[in-house]
Protein backbone atom coordinates (compact mmCIF):
# COMPACT_ATOMS: atom_id res chain seq x y z
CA UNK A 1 -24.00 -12.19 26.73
CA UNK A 2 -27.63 -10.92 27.29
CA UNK A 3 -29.34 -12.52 30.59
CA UNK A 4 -33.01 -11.26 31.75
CA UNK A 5 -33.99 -11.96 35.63
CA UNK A 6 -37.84 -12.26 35.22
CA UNK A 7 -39.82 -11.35 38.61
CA UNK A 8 -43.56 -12.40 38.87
CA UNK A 9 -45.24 -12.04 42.38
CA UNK A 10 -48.63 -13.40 42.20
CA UNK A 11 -51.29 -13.38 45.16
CA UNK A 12 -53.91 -16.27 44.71
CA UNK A 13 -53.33 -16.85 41.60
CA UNK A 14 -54.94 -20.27 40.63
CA UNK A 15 -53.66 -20.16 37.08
CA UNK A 16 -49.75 -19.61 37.70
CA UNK A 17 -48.57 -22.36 36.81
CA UNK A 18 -50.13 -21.75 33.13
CA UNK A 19 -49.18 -18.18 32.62
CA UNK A 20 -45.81 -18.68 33.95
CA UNK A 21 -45.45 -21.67 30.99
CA UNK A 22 -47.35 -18.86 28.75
CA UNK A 23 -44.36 -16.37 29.25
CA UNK A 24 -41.58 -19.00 29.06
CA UNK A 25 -43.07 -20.68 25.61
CA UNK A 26 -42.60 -17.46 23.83
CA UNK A 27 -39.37 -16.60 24.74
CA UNK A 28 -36.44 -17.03 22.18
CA UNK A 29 -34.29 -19.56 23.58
CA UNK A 30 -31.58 -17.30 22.29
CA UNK A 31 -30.91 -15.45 26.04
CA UNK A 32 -30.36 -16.69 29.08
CA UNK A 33 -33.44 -15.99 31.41
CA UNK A 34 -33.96 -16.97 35.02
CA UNK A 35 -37.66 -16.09 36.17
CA UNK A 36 -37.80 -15.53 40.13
CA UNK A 37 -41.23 -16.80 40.92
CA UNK A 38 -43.25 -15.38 44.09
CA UNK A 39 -46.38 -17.88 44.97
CA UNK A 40 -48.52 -16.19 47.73
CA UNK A 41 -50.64 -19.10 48.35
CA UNK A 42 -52.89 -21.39 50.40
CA UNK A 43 -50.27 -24.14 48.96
CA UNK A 44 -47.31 -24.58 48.71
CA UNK A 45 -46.42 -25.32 44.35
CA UNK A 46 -42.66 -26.26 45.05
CA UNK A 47 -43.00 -29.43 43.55
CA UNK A 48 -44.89 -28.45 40.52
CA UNK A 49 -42.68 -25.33 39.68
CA UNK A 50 -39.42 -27.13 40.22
CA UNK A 51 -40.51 -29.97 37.87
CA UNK A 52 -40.53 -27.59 34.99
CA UNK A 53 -37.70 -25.97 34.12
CA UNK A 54 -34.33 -25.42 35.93
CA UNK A 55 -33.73 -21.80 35.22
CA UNK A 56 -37.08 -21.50 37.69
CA UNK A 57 -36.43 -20.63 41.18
CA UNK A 58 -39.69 -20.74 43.38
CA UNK A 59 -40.87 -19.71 46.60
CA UNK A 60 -43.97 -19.98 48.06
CA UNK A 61 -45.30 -17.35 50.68
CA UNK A 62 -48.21 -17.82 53.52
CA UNK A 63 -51.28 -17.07 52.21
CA UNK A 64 -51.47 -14.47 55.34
CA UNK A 65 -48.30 -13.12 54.80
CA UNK A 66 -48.30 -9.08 55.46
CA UNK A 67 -45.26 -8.20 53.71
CA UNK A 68 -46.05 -7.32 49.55
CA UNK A 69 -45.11 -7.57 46.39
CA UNK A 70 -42.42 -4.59 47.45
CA UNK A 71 -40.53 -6.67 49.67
CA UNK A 72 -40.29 -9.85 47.60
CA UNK A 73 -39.54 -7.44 44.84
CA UNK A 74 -36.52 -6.05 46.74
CA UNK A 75 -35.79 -9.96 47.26
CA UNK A 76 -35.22 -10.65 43.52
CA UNK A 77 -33.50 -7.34 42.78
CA UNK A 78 -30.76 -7.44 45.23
CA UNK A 79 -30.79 -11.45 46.48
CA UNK A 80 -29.92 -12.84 43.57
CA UNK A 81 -27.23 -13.18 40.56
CA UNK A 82 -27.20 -9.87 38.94
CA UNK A 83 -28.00 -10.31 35.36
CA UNK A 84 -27.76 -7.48 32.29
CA UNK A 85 -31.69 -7.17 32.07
CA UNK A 86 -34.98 -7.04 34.67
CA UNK A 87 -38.26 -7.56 34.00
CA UNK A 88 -40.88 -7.46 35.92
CA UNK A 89 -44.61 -8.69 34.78
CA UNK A 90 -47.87 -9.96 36.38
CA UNK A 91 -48.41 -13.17 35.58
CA UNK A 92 -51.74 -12.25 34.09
CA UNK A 93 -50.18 -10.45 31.37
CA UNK A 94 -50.10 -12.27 27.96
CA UNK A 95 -46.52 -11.12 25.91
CA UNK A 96 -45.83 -11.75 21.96
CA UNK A 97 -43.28 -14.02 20.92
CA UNK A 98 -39.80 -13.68 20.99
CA UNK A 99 -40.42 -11.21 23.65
CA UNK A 100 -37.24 -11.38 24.97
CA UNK A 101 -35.78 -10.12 21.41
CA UNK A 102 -38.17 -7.88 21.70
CA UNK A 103 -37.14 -5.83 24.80
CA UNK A 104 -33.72 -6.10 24.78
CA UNK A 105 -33.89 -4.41 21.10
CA UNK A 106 -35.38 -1.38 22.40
CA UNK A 107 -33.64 -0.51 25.30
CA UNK A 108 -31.04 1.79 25.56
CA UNK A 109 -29.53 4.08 28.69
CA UNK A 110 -31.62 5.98 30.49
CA UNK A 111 -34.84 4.03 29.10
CA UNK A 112 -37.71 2.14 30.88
CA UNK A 113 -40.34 -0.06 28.75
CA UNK A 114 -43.21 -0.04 30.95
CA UNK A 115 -46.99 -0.98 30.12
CA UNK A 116 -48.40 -0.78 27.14
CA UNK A 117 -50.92 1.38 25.24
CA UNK A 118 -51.09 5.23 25.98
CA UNK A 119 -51.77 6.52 29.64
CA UNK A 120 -54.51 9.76 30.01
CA UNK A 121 -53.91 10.85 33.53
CA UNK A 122 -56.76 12.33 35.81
CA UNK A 123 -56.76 12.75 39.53
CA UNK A 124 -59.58 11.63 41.54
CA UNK A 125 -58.77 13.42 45.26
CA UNK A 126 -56.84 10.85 46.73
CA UNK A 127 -55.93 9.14 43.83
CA UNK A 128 -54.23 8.74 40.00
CA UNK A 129 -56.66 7.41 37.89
CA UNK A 130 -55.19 5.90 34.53
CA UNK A 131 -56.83 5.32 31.18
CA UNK A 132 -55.23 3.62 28.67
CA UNK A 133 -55.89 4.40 25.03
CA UNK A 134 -54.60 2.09 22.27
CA UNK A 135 -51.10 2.44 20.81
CA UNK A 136 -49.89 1.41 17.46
CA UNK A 137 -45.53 1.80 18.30
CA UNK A 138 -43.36 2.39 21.11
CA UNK A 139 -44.78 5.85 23.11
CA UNK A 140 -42.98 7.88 25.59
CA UNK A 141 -45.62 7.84 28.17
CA UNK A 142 -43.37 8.67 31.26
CA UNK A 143 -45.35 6.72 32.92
CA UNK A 144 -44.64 3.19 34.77
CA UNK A 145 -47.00 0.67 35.44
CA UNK A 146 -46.29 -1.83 37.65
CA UNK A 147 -47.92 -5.18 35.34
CA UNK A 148 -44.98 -4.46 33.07
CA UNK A 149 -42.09 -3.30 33.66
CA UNK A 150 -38.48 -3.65 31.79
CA UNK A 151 -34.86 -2.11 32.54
CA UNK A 152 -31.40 -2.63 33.11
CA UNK A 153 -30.35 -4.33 36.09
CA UNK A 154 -28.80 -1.14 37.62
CA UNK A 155 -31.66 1.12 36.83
CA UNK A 156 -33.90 -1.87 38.86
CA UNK A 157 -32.43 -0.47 41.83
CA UNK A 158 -34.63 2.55 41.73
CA UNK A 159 -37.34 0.24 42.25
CA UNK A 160 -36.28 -0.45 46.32
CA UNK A 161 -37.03 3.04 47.11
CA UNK A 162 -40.89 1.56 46.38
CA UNK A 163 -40.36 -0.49 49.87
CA UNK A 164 -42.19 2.05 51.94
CA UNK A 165 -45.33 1.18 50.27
CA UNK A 166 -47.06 -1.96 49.98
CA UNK A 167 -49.98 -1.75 46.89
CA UNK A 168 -51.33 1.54 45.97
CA UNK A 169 -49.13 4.37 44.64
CA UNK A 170 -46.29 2.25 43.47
CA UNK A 171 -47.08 3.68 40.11
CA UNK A 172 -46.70 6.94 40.73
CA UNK A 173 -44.46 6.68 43.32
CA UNK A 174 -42.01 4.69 41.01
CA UNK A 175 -42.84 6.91 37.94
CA UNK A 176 -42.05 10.39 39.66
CA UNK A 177 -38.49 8.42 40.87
CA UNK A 178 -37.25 7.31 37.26
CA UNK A 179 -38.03 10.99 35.59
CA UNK A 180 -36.75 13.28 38.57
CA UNK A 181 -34.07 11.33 37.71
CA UNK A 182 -33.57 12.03 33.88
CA UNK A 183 -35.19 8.68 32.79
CA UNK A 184 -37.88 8.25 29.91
CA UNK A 185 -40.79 5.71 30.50
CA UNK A 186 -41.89 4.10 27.12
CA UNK A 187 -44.93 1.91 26.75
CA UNK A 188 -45.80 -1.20 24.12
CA UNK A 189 -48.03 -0.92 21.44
CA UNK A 190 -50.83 -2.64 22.28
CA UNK A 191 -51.53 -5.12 19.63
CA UNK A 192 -48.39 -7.23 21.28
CA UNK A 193 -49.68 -7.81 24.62
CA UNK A 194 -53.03 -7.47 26.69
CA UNK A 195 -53.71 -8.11 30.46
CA UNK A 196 -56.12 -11.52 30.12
CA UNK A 197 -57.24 -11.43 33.45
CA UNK A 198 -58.10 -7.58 35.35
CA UNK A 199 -57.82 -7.88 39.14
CA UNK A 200 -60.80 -6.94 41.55
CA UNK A 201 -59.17 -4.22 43.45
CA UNK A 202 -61.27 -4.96 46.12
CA UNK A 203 -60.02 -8.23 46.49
CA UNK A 204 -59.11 -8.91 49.85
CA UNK A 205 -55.14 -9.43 50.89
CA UNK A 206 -53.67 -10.12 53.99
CA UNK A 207 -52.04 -6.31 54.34
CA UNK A 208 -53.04 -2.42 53.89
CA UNK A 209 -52.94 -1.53 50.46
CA UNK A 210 -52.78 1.87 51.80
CA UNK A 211 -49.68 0.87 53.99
CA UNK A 212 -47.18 4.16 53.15
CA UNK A 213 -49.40 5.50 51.37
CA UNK A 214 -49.77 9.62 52.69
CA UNK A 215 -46.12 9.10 53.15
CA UNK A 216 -45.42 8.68 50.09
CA UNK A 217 -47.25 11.81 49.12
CA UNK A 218 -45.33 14.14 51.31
CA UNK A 219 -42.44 12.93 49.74
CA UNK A 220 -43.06 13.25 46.24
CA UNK A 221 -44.57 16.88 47.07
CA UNK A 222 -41.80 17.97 48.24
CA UNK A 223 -39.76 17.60 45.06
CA UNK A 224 -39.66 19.44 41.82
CA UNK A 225 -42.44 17.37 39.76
CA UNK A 226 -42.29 20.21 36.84
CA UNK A 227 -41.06 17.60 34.43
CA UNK A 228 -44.33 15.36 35.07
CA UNK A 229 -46.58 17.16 35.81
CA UNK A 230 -46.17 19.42 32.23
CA UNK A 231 -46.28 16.09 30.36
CA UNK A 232 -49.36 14.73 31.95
CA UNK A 233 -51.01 17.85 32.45
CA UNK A 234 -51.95 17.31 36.49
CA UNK A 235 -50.54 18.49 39.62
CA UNK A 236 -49.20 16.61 42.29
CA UNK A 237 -50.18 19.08 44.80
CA UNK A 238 -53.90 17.89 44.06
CA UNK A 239 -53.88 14.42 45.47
CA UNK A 240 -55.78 14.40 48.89
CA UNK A 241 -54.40 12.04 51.58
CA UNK A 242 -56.33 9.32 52.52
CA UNK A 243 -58.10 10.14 55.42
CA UNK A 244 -56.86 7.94 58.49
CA UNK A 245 -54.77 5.80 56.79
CA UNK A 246 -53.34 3.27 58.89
CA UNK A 247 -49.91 1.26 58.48
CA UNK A 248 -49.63 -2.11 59.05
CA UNK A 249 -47.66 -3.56 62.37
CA UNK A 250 -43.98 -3.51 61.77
CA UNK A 251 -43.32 -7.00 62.44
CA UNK A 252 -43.98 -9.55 60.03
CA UNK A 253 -42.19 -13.11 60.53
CA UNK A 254 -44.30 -14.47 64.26
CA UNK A 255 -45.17 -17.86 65.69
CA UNK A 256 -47.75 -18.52 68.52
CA UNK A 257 -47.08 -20.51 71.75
CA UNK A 258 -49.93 -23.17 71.00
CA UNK A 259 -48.59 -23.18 67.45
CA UNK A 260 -45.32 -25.77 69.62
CA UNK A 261 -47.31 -29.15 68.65
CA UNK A 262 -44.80 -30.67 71.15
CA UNK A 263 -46.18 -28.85 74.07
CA UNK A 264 -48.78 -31.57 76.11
CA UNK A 265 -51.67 -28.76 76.28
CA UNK A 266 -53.75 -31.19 77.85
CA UNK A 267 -51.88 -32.77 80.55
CA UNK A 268 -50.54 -29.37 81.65
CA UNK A 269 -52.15 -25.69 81.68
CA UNK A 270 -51.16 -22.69 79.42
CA UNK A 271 -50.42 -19.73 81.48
CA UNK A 272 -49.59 -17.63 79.07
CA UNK A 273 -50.29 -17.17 74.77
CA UNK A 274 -47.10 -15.46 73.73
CA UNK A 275 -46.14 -14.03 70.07
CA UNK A 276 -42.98 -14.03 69.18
């Protein structure tokens, strides 16, 4: 029997709760689908989440968090029941109906569905800019993107390697991964779905977006990219590092000494603020 494990991280994301009952009122009914859902909020939505659905499993992260959608990503790939089918989507991301028909009817070994519309590559020094051009059919773009992504549960686990980074590069990063490894990256047409809300990349989030990033470069630069870099018509070997780019701390789970409400801070003196 078909089964898709649905993973949506979302950071601040006021509107979940709707999108999330967006994606699960135009699935089929036909497959069984468990979505993993990721809340990076000021509150905690346990009780709203929980109330809809059972095949819903929720879990809210502090809003100042400093692990990423990588790490919760790793979480739902390797945590949980395996299932046949992954998908991974930003909750932002509006799908057609009967999605899950959809997918599961194009997919095939050594596939990837992945965005949607037709990617034109550029490089901007440090960076891979990506515009998308309208699509009519299915495309081989060999290219991911990170909104939308759909596999096999065993090709998913290509997708952990994508730890060492937190925001920035995962699309390359995970794109240079899947075809060094004899994959093809197809994208939607884009009359099926559309992105309702765009991101402001310069919101601010609670860890380096750059965190990994010039490591990541050295080690896609040091492998054979002929096989992208002739379809996309760049070259690796052109993107700049950032320029002091800084990782975040390696710790990530911490509590504060005056965080103990059961210490009496005013009948008796602190001597010492530890972190532990």
């Amino acid at each position: 029997m078909n089964s898709i494990k649905v993973f949506i991280y979302s950071y601040k994301n006021k509107n979940l709760l709707e999108q999330v009952q967006d994606i699960i009122s135009k699935q089929s009914n036909k497959i069984d689908i468990t979505y993993y859902v990721y809340d990076q909020n000021n509150v905690n939505r346990d009780f709203i989440f929980n109330g809809i659905r059972s095949n819903i499993i929720y879990t809210h992260i502090r809003w100042d968090d400093i692990r990423s959608v990588t790490y919760y990503r790793n979480m739902a790939i390797l945590n949980y029941s395996n299932t046949k089918y992954y998908l991974e989507i930003n909750p932002n991301i509006s799908l057609m109906n009967e999605w899950d028909i959809f997918f599961t009817s194009n997919i095939e070994d050594k596939k990837i569905i992945s965005g949607f519309g037709i990617p034109n590559l550029s490089i901007d020094r440090y960076r891979v800019n990506v515009n998308r051009q309208e699509s009519l059919s299915i495309q081989e773009v060999n290219y991911i993107d990170i909104d939308l992504i759909f596999c096999s549960q065993l090709d998913a686990l290509n997708l952990i390697k994508l730890k060492k980074l937190k925001e920035f590069g995962q699309d390359l990063f995970a794109s240079i991964i899947f075809i060094n490894k004899g994959y093809k990256i197809y994208s939607l047409p884009s009359s099926i779905c559309y992105k309702k809300i765009q991101e402001n990349i310069n919101t601010y989030k609670a860890f380096s977006k750059n965190h990994g990033y010039n490591e990541m470069l050295l080690t896609i630069k040091s492998d054979n990219n002929e096989k992208f870099e002739s379809f996309h018509n760049i070259s690796i070997a052109d993107i700049q590092q950032i320029p002091y780019q800084i990782n975040d701390v390696v710790y990530n789970d911490y509590s504060i000494s005056l965080e103990n409400m059961g210490m009496p801070r005013f009948l008796s003196g602190y001597n010492q603020v530890q972190i532990t």
